[in-house]
C-alpha atoms as a PDB file:
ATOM      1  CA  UNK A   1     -52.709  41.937 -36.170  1.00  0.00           C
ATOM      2  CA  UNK A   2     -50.103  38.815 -35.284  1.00  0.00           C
ATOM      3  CA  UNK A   3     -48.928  37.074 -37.793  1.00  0.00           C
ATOM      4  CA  UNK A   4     -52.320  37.169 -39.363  1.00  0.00           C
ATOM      5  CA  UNK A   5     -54.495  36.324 -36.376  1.00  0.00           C
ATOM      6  CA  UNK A   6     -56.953  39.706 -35.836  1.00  0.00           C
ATOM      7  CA  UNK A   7     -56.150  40.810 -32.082  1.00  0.00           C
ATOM      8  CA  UNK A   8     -60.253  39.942 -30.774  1.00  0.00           C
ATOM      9  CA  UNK A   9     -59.723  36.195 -32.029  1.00  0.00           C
ATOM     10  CA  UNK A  10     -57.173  36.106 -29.391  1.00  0.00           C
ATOM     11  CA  UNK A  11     -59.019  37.290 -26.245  1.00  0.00           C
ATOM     12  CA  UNK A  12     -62.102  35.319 -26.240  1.00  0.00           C
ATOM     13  CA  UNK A  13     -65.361  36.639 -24.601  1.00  0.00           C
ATOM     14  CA  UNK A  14     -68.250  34.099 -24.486  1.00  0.00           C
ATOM     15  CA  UNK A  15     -68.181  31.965 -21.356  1.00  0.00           C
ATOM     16  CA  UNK A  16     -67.931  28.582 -22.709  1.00  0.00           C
ATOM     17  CA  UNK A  17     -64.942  29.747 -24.862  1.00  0.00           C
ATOM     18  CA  UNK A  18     -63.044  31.421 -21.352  1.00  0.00           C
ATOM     19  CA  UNK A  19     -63.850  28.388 -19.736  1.00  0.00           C
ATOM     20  CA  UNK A  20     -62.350  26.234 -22.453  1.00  0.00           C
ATOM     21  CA  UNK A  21     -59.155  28.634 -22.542  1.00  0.00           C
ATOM     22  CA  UNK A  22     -58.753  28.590 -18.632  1.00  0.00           C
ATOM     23  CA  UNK A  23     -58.979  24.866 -18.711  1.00  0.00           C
ATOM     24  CA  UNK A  24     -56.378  24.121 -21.496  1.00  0.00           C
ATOM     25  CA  UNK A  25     -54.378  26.656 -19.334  1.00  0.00           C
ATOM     26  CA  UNK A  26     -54.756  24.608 -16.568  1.00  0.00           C
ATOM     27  CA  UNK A  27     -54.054  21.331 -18.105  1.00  0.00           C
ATOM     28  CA  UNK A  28     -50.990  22.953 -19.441  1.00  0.00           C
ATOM     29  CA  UNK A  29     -49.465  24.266 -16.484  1.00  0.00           C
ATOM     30  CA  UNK A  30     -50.525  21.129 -14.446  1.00  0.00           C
ATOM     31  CA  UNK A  31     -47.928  19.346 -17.302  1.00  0.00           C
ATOM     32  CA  UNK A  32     -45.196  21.747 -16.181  1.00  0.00           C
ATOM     33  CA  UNK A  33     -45.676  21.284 -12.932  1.00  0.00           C
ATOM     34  CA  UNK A  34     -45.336  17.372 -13.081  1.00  0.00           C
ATOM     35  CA  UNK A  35     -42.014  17.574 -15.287  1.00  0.00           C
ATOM     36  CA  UNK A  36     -40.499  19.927 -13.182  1.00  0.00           C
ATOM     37  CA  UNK A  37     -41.334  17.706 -10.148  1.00  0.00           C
ATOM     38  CA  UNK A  38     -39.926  14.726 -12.070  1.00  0.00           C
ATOM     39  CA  UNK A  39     -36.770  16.639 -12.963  1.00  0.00           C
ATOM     40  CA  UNK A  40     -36.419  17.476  -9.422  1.00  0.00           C
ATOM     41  CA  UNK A  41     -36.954  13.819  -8.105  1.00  0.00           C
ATOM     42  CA  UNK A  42     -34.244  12.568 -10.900  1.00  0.00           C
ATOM     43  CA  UNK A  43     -31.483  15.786  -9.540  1.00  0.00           C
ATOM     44  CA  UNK A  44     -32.350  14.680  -6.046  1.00  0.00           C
ATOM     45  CA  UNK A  45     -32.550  11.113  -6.268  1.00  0.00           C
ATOM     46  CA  UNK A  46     -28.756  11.377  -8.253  1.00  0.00           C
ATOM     47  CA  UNK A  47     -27.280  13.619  -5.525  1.00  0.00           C
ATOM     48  CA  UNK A  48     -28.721  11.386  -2.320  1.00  0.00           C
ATOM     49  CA  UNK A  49     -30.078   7.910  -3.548  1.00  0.00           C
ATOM     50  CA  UNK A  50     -33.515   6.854  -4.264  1.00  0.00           C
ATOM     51  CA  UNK A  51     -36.361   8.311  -2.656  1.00  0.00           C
ATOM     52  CA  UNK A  52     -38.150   5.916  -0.964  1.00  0.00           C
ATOM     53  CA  UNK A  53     -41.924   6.748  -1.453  1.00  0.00           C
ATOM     54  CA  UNK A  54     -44.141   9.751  -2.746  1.00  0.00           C
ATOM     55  CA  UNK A  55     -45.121  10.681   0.657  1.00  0.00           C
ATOM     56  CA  UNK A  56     -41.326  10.895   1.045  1.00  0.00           C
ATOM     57  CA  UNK A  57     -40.910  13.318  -1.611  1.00  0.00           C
ATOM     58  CA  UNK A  58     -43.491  14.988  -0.730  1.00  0.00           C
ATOM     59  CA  UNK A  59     -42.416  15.281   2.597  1.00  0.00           C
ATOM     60  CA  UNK A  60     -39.053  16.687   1.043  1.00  0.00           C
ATOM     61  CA  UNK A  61     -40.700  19.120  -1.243  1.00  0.00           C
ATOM     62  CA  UNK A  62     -42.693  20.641   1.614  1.00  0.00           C
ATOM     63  CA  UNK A  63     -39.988  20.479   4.738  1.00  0.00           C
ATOM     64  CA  UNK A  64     -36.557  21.146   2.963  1.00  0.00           C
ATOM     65  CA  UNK A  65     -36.025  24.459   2.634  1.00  0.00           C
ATOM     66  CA  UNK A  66     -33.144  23.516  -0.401  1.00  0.00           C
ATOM     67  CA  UNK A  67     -35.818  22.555  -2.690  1.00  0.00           C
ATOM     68  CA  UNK A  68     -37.980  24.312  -4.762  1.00  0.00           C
ATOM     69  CA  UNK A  69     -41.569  23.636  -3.141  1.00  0.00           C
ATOM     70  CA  UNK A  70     -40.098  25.653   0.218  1.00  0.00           C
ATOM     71  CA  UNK A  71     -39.798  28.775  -1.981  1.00  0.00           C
ATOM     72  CA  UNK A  72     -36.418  30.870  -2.907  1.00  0.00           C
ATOM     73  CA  UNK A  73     -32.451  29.434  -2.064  1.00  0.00           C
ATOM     74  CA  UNK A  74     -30.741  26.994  -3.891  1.00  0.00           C
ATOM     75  CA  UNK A  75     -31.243  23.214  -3.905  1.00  0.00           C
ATOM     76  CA  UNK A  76     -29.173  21.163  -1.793  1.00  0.00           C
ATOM     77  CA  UNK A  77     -27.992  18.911  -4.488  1.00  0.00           C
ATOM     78  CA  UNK A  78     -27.591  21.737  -6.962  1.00  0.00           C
ATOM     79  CA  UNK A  79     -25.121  23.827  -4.815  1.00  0.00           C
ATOM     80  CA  UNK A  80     -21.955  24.017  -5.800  1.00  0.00           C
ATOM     81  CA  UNK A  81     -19.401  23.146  -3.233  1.00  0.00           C
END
């Protein structure tokens, strides 16, 4: 038990209920996603002015290797130095 929840109410096993878990899931993580983007546009835009479109930031996100949609290192404008 957790916290008074019996441990098969919390894995669910009929279709429509996995379905319904896996899409909350995704509509969950698709919210993270978009803040973290924002909070990344907001650092960026701070550090090196405005950006000037979304293509441009998406341009950013997918060609400079300092931020986070390149994979691992630091962001440019959250080095220190």
């Amino acid at each position: 038990m957790l916290d008074g929840v019996k441990e098969e109410n919390l894995i669910p096993t009929e279709p429509n209920d996995i379905r319904r878990r896996l899409k909350e899931l995704r509509d969950a993580l698709l919210q993270l996603h978009k803040a973290l983007m924002d909070s990344e546009r907001t650092s960026y835009e701070q550090t090196f002015g405005k950006i000037a479109s979304p293509y441009q930031f998406l341009k950013l996100l997918t060609e400079d290797p300092g931020l986070p949609g390149c994979g691992p290192g630091i962001p440019a404008h959250r080095r220190n130095g």
